[in-house]
C-alpha atoms as a PDB file:
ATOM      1  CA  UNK A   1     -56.403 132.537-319.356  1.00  0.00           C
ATOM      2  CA  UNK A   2     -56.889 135.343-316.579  1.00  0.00           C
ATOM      3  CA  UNK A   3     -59.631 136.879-316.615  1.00  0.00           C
ATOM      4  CA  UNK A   4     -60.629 140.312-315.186  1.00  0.00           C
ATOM      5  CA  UNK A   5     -63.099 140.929-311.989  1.00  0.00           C
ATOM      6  CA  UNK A   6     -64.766 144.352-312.910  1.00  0.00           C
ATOM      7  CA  UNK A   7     -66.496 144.857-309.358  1.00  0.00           C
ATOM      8  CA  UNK A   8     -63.853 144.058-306.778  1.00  0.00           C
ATOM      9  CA  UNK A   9     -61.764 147.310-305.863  1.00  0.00           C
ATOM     10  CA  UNK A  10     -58.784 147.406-306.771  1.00  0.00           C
ATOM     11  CA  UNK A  11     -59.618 144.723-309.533  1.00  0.00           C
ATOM     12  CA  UNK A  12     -57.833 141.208-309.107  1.00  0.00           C
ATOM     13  CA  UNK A  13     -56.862 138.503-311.800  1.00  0.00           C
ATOM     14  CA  UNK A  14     -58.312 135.324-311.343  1.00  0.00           C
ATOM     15  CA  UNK A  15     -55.427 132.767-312.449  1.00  0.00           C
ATOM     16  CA  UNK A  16     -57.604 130.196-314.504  1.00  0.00           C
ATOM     17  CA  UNK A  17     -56.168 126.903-315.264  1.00  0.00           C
ATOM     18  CA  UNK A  18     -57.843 123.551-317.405  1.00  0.00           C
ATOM     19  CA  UNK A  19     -57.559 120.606-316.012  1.00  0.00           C
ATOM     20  CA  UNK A  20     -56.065 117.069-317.658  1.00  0.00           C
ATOM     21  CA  UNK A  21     -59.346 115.637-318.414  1.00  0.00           C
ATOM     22  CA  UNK A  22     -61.014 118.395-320.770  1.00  0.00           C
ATOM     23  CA  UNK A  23     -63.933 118.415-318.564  1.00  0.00           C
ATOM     24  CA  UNK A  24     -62.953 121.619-315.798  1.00  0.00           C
ATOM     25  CA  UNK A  25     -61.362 124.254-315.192  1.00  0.00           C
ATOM     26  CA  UNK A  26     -59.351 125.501-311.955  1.00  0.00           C
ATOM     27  CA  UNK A  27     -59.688 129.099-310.758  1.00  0.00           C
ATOM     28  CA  UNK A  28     -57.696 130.259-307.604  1.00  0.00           C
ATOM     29  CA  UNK A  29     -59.101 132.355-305.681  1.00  0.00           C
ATOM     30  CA  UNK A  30     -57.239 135.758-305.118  1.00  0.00           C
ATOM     31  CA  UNK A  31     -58.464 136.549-301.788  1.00  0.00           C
ATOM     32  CA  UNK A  32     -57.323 132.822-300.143  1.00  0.00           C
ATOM     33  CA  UNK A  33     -55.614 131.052-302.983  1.00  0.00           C
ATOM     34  CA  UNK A  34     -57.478 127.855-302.493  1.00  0.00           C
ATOM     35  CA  UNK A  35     -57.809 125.958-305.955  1.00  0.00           C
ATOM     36  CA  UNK A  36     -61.592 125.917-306.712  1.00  0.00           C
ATOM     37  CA  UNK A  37     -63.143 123.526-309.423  1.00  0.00           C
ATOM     38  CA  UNK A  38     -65.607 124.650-312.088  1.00  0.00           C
ATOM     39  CA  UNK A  39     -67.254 121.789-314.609  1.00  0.00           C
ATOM     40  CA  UNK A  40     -68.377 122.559-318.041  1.00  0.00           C
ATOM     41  CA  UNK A  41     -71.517 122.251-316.953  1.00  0.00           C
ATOM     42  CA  UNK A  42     -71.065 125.013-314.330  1.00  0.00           C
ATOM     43  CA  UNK A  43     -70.270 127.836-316.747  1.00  0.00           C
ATOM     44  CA  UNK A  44     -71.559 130.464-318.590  1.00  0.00           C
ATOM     45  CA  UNK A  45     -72.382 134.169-319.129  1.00  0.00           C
ATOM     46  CA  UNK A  46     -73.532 136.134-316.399  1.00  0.00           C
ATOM     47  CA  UNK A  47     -72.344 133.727-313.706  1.00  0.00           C
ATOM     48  CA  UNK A  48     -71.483 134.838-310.071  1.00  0.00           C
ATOM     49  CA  UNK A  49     -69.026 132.122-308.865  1.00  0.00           C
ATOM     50  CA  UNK A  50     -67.981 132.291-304.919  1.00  0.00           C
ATOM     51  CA  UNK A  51     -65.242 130.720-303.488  1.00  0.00           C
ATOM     52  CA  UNK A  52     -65.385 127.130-301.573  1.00  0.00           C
ATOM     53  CA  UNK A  53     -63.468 128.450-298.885  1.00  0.00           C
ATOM     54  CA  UNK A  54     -66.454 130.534-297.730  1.00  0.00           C
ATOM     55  CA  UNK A  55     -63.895 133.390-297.627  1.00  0.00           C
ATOM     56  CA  UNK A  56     -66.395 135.837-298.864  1.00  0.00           C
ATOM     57  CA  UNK A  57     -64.041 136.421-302.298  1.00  0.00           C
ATOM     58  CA  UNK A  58     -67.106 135.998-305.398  1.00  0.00           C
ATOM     59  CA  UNK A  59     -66.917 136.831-309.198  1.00  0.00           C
ATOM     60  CA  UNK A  60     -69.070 137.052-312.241  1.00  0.00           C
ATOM     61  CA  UNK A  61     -67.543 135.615-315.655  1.00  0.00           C
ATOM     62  CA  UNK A  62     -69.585 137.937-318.014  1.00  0.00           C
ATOM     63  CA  UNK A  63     -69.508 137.731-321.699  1.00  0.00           C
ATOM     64  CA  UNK A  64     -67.570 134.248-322.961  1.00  0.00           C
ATOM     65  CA  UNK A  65     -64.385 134.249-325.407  1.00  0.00           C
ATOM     66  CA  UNK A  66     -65.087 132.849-328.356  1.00  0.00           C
ATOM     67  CA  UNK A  67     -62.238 130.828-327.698  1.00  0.00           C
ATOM     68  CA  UNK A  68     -63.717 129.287-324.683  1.00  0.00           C
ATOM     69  CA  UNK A  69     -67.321 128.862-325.991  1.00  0.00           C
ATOM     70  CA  UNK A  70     -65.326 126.269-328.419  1.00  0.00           C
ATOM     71  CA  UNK A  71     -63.789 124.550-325.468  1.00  0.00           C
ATOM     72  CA  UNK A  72     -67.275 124.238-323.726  1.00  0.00           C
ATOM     73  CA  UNK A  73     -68.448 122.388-327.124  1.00  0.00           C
ATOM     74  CA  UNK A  74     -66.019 120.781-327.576  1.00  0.00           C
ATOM     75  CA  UNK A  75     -64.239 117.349-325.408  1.00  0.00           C
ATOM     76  CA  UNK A  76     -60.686 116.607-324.942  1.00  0.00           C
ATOM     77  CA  UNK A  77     -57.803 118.323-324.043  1.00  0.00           C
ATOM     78  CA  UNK A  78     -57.275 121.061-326.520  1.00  0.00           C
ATOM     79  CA  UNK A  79     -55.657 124.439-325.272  1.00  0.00           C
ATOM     80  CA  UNK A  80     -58.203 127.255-324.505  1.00  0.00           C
ATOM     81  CA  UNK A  81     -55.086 129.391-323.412  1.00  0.00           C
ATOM     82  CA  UNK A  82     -54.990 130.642-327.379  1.00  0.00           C
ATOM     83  CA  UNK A  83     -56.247 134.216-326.780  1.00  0.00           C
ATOM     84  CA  UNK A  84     -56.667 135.500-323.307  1.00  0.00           C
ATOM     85  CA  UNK A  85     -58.559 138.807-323.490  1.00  0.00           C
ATOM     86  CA  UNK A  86     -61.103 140.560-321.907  1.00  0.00           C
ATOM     87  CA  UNK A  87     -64.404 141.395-323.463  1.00  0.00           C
ATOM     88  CA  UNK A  88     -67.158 143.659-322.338  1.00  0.00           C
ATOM     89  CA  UNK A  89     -70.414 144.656-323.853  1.00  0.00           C
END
């Protein structure tokens, strides 16, 4: 899934990757590339998520895919990489 930051000029995708144990994801960050670790428990709407690298890079996840909403339900390993899109209200 990529998903779209609308405030950064000129916008970047943020490569977004699950991990093996159906439990996190992995974003790297555009600015540094350092891999950066989100848990379930971490995400949702209206989010600003900054980098660990302190490089400064931030980014808001605003309205959820339906898609992923089931993955944050759900546990195991299914694929959330079904329909990447971007969604705004």
């Amino acid at each position: 899934m990529t998903l779209i930051n609308p405030f950064e000029a000129p916008m970047r995708k943020i490569k977004i990757t699950p991990m093996q144990d159906g439990q996190s994801l992995v974003w790297q960050c555009p600015k540094c590339m350092v891999q950066n670790e989100l848990l379930k428990s971490q995400i949702g709407e209206n989010k600003l998520y900054p980098c660990d690298n302190d490089c400064g890079y931030e980014w808001v996840l605003g309205h959820l895919p339906d898609d992923m909403r089931d993955w944050l339900k759900t546990s195991g390993t299914r694929n959330i990489d079904q329909r990447p899109r971007i969604v705004r209200h």
